[in-house]
PDB file of N, CA and C in Angstrom:
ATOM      1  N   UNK A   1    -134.201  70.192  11.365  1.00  0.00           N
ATOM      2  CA  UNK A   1    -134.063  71.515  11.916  1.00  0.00           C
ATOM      3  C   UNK A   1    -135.007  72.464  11.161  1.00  0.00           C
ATOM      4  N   UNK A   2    -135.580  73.086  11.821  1.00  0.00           N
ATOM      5  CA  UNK A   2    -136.688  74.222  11.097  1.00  0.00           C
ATOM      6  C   UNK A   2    -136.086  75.586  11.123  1.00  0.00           C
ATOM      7  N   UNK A   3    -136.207  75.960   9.817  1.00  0.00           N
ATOM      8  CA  UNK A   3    -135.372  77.304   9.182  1.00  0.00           C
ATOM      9  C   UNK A   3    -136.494  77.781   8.638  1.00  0.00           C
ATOM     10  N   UNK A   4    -135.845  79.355   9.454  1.00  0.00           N
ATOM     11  CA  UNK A   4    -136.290  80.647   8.977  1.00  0.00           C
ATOM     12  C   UNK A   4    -135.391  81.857   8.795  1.00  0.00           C
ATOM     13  N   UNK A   5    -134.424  81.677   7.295  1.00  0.00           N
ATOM     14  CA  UNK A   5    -133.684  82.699   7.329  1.00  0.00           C
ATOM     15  C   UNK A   5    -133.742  84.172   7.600  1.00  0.00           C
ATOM     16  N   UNK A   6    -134.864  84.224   7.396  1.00  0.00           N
ATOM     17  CA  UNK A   6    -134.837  85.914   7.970  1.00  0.00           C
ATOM     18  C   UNK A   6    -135.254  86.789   8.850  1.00  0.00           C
ATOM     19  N   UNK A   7    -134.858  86.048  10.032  1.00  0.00           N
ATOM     20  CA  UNK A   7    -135.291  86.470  11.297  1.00  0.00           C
ATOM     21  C   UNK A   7    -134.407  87.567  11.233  1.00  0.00           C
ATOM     22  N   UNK A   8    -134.695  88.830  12.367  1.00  0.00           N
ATOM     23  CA  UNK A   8    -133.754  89.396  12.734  1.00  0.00           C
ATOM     24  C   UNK A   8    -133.738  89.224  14.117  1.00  0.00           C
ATOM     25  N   UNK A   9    -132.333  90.024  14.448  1.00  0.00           N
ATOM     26  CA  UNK A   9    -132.296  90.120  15.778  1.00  0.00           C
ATOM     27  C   UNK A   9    -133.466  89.733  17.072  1.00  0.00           C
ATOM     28  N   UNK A  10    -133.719  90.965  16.913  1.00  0.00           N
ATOM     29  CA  UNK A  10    -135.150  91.279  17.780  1.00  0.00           C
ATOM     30  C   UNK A  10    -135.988  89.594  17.483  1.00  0.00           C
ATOM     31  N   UNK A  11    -136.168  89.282  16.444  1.00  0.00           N
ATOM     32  CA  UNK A  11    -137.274  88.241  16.468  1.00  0.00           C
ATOM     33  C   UNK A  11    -136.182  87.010  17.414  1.00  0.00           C
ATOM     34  N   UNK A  12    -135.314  86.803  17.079  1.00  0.00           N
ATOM     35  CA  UNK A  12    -134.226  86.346  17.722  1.00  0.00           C
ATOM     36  C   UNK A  12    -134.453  86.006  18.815  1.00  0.00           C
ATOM     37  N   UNK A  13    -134.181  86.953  19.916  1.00  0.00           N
ATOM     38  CA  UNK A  13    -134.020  87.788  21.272  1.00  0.00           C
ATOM     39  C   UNK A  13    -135.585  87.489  21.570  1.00  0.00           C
ATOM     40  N   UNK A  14    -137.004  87.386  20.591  1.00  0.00           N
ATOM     41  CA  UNK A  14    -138.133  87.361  21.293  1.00  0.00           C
ATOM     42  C   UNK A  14    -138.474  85.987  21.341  1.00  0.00           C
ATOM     43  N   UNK A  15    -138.355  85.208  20.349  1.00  0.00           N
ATOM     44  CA  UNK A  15    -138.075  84.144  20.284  1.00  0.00           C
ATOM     45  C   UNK A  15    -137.175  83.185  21.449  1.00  0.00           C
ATOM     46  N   UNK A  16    -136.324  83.319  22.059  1.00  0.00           N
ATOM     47  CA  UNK A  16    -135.434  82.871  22.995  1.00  0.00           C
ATOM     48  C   UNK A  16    -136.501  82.992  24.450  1.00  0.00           C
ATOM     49  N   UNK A  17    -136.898  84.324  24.191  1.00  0.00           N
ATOM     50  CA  UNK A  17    -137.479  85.048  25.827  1.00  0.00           C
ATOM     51  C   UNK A  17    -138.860  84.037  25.228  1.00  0.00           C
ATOM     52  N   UNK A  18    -139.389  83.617  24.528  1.00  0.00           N
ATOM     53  CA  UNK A  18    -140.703  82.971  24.575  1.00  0.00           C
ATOM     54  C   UNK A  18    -140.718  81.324  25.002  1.00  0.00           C
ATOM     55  N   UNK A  19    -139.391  80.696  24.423  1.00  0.00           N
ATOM     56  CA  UNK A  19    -138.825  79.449  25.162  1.00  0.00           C
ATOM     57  C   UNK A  19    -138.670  79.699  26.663  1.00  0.00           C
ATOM     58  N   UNK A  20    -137.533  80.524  27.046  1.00  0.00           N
ATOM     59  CA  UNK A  20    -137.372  80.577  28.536  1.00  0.00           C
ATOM     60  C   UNK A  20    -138.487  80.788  29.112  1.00  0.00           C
ATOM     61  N   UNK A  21    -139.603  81.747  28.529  1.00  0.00           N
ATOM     62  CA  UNK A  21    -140.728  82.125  29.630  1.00  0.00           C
ATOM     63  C   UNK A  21    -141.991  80.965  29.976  1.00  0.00           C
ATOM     64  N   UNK A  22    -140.997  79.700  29.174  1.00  0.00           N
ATOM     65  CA  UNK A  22    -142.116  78.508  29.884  1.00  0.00           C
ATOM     66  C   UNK A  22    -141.939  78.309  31.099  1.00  0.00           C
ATOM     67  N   UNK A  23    -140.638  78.322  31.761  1.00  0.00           N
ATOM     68  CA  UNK A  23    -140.252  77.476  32.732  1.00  0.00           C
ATOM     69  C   UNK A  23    -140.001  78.201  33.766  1.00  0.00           C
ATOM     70  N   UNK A  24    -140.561  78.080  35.259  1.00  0.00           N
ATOM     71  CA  UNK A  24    -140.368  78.320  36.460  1.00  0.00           C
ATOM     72  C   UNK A  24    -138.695  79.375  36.531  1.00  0.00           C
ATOM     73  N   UNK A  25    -137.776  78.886  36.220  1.00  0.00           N
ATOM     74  CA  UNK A  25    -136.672  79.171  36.629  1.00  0.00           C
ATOM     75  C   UNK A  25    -136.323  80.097  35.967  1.00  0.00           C
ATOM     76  N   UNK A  26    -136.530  80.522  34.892  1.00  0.00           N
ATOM     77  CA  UNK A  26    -136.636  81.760  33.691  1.00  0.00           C
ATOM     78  C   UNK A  26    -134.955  81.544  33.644  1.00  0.00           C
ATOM     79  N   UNK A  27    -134.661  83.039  33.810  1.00  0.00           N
ATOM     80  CA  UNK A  27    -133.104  83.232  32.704  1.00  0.00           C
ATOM     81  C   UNK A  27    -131.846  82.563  34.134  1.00  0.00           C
ATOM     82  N   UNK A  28    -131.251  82.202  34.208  1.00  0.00           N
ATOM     83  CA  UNK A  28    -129.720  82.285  35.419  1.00  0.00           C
ATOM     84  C   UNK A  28    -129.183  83.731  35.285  1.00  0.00           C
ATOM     85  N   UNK A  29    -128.753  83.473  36.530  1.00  0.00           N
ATOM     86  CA  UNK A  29    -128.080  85.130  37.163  1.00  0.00           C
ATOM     87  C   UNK A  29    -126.738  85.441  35.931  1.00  0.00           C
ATOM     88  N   UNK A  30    -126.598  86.492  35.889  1.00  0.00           N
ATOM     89  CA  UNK A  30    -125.357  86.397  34.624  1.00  0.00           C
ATOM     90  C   UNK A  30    -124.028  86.017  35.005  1.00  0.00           C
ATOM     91  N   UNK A  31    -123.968  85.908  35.704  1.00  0.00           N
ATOM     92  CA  UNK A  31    -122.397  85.557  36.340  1.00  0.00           C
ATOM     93  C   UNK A  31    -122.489  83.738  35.969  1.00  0.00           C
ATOM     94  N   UNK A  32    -123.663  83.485  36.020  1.00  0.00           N
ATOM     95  CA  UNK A  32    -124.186  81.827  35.537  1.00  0.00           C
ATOM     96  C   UNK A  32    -123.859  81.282  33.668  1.00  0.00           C
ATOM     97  N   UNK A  33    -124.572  82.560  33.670  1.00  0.00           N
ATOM     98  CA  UNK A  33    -124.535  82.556  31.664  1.00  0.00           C
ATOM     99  C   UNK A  33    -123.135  82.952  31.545  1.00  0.00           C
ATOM    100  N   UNK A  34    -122.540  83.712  32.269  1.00  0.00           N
ATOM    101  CA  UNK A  34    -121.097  84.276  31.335  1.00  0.00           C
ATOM    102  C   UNK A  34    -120.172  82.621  31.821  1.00  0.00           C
ATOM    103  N   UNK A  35    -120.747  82.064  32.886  1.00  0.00           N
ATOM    104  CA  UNK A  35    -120.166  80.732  32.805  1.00  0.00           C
ATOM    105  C   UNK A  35    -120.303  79.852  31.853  1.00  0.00           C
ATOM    106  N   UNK A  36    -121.654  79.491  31.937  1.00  0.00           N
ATOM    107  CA  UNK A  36    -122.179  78.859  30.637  1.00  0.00           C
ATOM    108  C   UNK A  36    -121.678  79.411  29.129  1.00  0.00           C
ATOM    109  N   UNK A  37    -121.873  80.574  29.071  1.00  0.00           N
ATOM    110  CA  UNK A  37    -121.172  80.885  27.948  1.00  0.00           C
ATOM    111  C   UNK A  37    -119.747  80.781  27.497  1.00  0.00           C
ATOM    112  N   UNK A  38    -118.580  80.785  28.513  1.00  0.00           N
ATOM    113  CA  UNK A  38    -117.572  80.745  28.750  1.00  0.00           C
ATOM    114  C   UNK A  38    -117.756  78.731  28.302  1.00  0.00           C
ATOM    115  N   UNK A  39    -117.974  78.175  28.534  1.00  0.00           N
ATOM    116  CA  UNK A  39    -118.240  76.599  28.708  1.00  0.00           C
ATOM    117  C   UNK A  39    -118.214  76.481  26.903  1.00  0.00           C
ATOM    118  N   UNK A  40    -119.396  77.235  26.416  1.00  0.00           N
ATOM    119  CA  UNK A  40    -120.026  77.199  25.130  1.00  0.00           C
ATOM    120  C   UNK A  40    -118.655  77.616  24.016  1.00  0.00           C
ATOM    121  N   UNK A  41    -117.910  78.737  24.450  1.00  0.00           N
ATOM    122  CA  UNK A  41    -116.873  78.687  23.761  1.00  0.00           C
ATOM    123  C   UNK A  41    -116.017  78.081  23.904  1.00  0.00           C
ATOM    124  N   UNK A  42    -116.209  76.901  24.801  1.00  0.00           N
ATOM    125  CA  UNK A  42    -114.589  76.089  24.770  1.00  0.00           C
ATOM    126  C   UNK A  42    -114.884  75.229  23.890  1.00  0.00           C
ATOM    127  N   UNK A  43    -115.726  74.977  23.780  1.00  0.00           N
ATOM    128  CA  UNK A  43    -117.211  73.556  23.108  1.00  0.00           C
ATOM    129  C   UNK A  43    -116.626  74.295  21.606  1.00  0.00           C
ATOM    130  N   UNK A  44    -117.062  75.440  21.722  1.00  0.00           N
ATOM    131  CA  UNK A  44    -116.087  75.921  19.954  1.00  0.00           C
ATOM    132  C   UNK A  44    -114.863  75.914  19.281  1.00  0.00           C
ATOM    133  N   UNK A  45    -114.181  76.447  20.567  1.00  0.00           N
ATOM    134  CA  UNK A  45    -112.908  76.325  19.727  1.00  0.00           C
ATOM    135  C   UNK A  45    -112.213  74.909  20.178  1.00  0.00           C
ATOM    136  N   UNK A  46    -112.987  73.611  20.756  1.00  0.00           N
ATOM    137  CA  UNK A  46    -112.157  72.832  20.507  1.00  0.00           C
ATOM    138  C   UNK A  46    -112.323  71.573  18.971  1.00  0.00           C
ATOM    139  N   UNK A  47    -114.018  72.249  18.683  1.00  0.00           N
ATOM    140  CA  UNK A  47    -114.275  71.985  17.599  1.00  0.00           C
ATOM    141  C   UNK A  47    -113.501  72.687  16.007  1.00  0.00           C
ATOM    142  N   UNK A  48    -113.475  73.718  16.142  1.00  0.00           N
ATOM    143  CA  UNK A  48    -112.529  74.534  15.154  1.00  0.00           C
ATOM    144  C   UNK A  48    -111.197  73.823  15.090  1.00  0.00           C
ATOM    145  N   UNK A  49    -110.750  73.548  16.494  1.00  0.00           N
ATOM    146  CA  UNK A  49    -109.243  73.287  16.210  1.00  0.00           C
ATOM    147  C   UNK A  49    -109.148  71.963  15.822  1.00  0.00           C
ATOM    148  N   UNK A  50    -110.221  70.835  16.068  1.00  0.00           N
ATOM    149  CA  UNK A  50    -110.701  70.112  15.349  1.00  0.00           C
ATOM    150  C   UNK A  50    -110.116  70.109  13.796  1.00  0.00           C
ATOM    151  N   UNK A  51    -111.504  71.208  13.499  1.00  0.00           N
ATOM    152  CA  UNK A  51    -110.932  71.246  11.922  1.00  0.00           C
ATOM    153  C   UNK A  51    -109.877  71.870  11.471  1.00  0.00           C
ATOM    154  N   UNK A  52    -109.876  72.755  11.707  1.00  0.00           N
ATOM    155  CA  UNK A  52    -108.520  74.063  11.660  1.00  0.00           C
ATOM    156  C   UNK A  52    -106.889  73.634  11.527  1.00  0.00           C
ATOM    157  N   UNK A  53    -107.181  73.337  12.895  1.00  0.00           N
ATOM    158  CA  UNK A  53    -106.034  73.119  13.647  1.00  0.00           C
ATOM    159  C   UNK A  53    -105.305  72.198  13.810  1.00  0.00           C
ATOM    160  N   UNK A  54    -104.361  71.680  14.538  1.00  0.00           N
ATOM    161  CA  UNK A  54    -103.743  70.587  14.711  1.00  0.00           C
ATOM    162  C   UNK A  54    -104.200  69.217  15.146  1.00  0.00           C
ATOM    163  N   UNK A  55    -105.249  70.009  16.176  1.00  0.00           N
ATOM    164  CA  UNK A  55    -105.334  69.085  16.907  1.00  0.00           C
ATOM    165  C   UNK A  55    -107.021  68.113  16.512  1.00  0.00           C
ATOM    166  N   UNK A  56    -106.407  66.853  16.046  1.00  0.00           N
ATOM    167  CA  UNK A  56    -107.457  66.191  15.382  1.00  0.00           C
ATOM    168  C   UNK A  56    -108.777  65.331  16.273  1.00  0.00           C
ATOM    169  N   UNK A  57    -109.292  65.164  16.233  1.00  0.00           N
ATOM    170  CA  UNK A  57    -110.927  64.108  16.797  1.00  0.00           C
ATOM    171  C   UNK A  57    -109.614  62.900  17.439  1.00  0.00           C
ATOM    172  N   UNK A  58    -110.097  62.274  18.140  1.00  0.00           N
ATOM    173  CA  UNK A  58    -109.508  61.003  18.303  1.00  0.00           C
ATOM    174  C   UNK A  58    -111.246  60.341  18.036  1.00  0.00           C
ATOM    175  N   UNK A  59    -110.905  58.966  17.690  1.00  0.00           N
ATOM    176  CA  UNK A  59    -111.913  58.442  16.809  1.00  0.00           C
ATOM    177  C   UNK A  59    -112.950  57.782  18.389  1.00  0.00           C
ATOM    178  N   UNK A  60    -112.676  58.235  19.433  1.00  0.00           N
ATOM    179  CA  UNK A  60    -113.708  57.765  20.207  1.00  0.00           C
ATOM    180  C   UNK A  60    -114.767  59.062  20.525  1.00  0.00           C
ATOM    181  N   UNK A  61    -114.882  60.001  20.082  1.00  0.00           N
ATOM    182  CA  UNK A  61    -114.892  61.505  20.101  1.00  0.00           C
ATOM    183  C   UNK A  61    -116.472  61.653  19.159  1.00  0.00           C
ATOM    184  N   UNK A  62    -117.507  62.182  19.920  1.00  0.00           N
ATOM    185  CA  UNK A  62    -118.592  62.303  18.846  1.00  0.00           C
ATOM    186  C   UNK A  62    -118.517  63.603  17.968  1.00  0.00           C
ATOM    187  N   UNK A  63    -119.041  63.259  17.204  1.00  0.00           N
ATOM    188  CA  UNK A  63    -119.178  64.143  15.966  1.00  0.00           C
ATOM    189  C   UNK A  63    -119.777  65.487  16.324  1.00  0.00           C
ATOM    190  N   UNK A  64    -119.140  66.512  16.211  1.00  0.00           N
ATOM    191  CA  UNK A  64    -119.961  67.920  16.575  1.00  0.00           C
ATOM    192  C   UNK A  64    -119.308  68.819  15.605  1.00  0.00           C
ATOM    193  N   UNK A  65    -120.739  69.281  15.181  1.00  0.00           N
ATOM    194  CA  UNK A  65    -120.623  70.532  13.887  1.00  0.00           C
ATOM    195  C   UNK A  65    -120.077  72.044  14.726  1.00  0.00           C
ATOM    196  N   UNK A  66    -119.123  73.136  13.841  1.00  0.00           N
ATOM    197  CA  UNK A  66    -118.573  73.804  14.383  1.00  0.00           C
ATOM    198  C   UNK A  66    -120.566  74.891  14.475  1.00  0.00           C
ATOM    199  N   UNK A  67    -121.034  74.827  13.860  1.00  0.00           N
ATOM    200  CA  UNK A  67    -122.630  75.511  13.485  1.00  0.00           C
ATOM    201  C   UNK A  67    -123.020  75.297  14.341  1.00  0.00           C
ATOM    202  N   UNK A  68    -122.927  74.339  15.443  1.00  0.00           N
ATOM    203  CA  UNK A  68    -123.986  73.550  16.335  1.00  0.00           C
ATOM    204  C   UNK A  68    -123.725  74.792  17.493  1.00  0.00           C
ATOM    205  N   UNK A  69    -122.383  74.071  17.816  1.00  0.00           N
ATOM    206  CA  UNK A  69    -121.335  75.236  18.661  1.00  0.00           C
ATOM    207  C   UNK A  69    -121.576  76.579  18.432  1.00  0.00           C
ATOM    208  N   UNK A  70    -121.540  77.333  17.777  1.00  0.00           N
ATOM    209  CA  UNK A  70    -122.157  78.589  17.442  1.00  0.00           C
ATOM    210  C   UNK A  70    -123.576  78.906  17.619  1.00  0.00           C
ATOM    211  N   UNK A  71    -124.279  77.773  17.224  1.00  0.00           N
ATOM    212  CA  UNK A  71    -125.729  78.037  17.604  1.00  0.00           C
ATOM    213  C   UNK A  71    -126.227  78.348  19.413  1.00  0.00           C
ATOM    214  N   UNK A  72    -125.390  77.442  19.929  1.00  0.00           N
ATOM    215  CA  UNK A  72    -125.083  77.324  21.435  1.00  0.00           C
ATOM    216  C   UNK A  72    -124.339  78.426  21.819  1.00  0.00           C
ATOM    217  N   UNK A  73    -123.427  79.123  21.405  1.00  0.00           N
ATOM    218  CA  UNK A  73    -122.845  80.655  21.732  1.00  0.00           C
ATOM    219  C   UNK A  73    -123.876  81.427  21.702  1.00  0.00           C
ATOM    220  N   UNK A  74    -124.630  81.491  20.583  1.00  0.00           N
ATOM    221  CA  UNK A  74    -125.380  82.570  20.239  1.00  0.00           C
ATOM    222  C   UNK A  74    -126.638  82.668  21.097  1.00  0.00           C
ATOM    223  N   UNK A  75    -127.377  81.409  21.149  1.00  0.00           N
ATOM    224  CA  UNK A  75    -128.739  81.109  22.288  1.00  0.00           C
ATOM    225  C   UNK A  75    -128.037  81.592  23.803  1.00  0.00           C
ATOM    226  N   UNK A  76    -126.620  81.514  24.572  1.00  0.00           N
ATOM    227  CA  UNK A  76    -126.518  81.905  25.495  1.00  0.00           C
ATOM    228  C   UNK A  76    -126.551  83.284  25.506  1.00  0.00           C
ATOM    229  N   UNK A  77    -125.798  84.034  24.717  1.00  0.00           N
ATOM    230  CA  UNK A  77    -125.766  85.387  24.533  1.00  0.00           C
ATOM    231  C   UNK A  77    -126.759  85.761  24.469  1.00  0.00           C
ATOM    232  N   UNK A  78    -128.153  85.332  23.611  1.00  0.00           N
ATOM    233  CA  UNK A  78    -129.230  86.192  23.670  1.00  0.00           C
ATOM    234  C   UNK A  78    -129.883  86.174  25.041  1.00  0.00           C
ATOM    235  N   UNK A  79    -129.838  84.956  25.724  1.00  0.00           N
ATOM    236  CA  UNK A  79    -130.121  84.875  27.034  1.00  0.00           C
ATOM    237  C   UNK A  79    -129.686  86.038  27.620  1.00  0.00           C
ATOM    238  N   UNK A  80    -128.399  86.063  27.698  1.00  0.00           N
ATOM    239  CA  UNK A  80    -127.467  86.775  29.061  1.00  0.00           C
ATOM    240  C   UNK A  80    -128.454  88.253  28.468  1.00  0.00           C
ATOM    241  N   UNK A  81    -128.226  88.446  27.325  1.00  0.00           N
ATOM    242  CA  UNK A  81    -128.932  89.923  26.336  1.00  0.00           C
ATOM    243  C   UNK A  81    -130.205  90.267  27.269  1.00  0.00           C
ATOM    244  N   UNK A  82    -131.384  89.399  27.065  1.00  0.00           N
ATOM    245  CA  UNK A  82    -132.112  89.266  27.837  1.00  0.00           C
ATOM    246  C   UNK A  82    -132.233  89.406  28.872  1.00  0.00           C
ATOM    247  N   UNK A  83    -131.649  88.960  29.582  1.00  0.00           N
ATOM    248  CA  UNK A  83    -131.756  88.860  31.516  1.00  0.00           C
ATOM    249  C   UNK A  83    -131.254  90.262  31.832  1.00  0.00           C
ATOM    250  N   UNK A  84    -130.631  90.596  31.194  1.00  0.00           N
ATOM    251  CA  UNK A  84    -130.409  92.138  31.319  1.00  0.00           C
ATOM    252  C   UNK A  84    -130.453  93.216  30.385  1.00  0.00           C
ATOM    253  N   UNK A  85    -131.643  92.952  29.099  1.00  0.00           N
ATOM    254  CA  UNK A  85    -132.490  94.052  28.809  1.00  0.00           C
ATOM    255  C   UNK A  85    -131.670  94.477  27.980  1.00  0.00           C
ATOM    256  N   UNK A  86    -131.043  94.016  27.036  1.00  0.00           N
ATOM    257  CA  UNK A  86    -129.918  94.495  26.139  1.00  0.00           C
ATOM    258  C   UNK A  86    -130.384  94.559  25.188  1.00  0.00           C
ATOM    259  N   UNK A  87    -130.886  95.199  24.127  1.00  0.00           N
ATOM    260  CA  UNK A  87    -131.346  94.913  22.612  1.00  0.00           C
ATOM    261  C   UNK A  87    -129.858  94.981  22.025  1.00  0.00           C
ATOM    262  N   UNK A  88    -129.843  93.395  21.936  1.00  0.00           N
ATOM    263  CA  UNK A  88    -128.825  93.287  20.716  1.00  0.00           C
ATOM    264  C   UNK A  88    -128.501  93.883  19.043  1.00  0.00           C
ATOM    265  N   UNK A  89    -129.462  94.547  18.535  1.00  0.00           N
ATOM    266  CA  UNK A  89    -129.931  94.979  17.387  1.00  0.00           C
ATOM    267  C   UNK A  89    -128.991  96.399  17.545  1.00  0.00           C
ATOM    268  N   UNK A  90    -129.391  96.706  18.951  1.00  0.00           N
ATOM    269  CA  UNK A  90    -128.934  98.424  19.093  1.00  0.00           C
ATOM    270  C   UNK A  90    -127.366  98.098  19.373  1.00  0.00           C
ATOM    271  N   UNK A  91    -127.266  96.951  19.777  1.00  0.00           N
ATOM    272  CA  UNK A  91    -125.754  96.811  20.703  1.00  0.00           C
ATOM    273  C   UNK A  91    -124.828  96.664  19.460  1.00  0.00           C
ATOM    274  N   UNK A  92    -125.322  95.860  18.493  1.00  0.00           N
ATOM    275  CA  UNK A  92    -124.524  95.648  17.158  1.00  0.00           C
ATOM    276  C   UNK A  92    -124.483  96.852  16.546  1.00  0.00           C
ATOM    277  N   UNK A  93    -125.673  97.555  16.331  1.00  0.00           N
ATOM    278  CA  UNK A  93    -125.264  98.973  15.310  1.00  0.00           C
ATOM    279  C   UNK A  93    -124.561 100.243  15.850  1.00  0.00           C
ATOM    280  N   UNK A  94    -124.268  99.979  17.345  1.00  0.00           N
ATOM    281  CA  UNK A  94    -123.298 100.624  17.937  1.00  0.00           C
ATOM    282  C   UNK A  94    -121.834 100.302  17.232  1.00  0.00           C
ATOM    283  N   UNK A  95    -121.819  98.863  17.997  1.00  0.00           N
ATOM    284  CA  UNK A  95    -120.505  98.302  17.479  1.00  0.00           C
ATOM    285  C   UNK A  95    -119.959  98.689  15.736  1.00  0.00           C
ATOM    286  N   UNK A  96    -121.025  98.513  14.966  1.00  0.00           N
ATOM    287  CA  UNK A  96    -120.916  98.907  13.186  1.00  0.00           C
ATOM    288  C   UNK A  96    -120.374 100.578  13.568  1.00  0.00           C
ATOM    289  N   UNK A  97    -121.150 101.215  13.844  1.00  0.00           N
ATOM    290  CA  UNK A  97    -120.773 102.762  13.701  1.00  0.00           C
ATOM    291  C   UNK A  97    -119.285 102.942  14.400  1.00  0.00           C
ATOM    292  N   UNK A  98    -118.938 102.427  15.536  1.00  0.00           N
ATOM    293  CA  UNK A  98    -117.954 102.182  15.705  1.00  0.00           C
ATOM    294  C   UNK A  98    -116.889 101.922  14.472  1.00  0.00           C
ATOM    295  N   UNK A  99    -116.938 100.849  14.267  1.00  0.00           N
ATOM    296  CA  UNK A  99    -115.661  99.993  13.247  1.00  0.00           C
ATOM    297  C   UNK A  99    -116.073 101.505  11.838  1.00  0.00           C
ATOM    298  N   UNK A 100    -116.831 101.475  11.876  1.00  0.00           N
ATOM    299  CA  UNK A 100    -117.192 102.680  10.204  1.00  0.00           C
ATOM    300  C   UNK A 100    -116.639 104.056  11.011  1.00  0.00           C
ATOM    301  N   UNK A 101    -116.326 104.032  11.551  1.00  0.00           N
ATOM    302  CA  UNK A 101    -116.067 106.019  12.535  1.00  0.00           C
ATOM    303  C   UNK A 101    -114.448 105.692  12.958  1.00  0.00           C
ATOM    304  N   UNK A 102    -114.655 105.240  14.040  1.00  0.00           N
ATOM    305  CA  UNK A 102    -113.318 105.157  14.981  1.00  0.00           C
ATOM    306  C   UNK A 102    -111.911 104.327  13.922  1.00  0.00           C
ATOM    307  N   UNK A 103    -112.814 102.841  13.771  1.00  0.00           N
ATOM    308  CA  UNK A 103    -111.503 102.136  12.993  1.00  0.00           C
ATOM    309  C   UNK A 103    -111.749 102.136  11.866  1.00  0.00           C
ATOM    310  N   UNK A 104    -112.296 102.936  11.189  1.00  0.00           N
ATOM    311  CA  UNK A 104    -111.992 103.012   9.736  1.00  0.00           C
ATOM    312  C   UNK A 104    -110.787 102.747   8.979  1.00  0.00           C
ATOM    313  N   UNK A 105    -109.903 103.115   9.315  1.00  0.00           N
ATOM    314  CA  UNK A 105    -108.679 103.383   9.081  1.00  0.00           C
ATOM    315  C   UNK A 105    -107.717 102.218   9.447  1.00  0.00           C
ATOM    316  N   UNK A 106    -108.344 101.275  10.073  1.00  0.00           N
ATOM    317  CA  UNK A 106    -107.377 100.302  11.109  1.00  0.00           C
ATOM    318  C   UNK A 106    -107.150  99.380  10.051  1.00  0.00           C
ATOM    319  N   UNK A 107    -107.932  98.828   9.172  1.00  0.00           N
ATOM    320  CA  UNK A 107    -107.113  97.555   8.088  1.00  0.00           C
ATOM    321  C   UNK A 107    -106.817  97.832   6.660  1.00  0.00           C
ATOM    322  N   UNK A 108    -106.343  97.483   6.092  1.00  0.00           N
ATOM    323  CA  UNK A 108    -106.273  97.615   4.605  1.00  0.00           C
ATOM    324  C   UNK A 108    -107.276  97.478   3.735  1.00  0.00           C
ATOM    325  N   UNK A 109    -107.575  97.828   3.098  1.00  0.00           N
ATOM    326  CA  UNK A 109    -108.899  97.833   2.364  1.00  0.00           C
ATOM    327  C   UNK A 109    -108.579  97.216   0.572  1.00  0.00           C
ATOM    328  N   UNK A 110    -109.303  96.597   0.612  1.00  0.00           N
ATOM    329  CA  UNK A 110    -109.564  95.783  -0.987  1.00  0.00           C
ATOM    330  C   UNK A 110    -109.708  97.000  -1.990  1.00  0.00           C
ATOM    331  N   UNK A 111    -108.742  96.558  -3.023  1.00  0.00           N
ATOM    332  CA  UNK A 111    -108.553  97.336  -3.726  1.00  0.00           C
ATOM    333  C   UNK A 111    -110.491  97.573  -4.797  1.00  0.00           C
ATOM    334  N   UNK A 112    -110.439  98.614  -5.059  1.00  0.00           N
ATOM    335  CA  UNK A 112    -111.608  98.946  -5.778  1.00  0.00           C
ATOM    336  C   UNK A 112    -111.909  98.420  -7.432  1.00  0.00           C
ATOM    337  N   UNK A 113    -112.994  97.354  -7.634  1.00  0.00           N
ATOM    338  CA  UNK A 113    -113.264  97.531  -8.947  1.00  0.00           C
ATOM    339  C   UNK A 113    -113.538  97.765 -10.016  1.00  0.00           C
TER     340      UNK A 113
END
């Protein structure tokens, strides 16, 4: 696997759109990806519960990393991001100012050292 920890977002998101923009068929309609994506998280949490959870591998069952699964959440999302022009970068530092403004207040906070 070829690593480059410090991509951001954006390189992310341009990166994805430079794979898809090989191929004839470019991005699926989003109602396609929120399927696919919907698919991608079952693929996760049945791996989590895997480990997590109760419910164990039966030994005819291939091996899948919970990372893999996430990697596959995340490549659909930037897709769906994509196909409809979303800068994820802006969509997250919404969401941050959010949780720092609105729910500030919503969890308990670690005591100070």
């Amino acid at each position: 696997m070829t690593v480059n920890a410090d991509k951001s977002m954006r390189q992310l998101q341009q990166e994805v759109d430079r794979h898809i923009g090989q191929f004839k068929e470019g991005y699926f309609a989003p109602m396609e990806m929120l399927a696919r994506m919907t698919e991608e998280l079952g693929e996760l949490a049945r791996e989590v519960n895997h480990v997590y959870g109760p419910k164990k591998k039966k030994e005819t069952e291939a091996e899948k990393l919970i990372e893999e699964e996430m990697g596959d959440v995340l490549f659909v999302l930037i897709c769906m991001a994509n196909s409809m022009e979303i800068d994820l970068q802006e969509a997250h530092d919404g969401v941050m100012e959010k949780f720092r403004t609105r729910d500030k207040d919503r969890w308990t906070r670690k005591e100070e050292q």
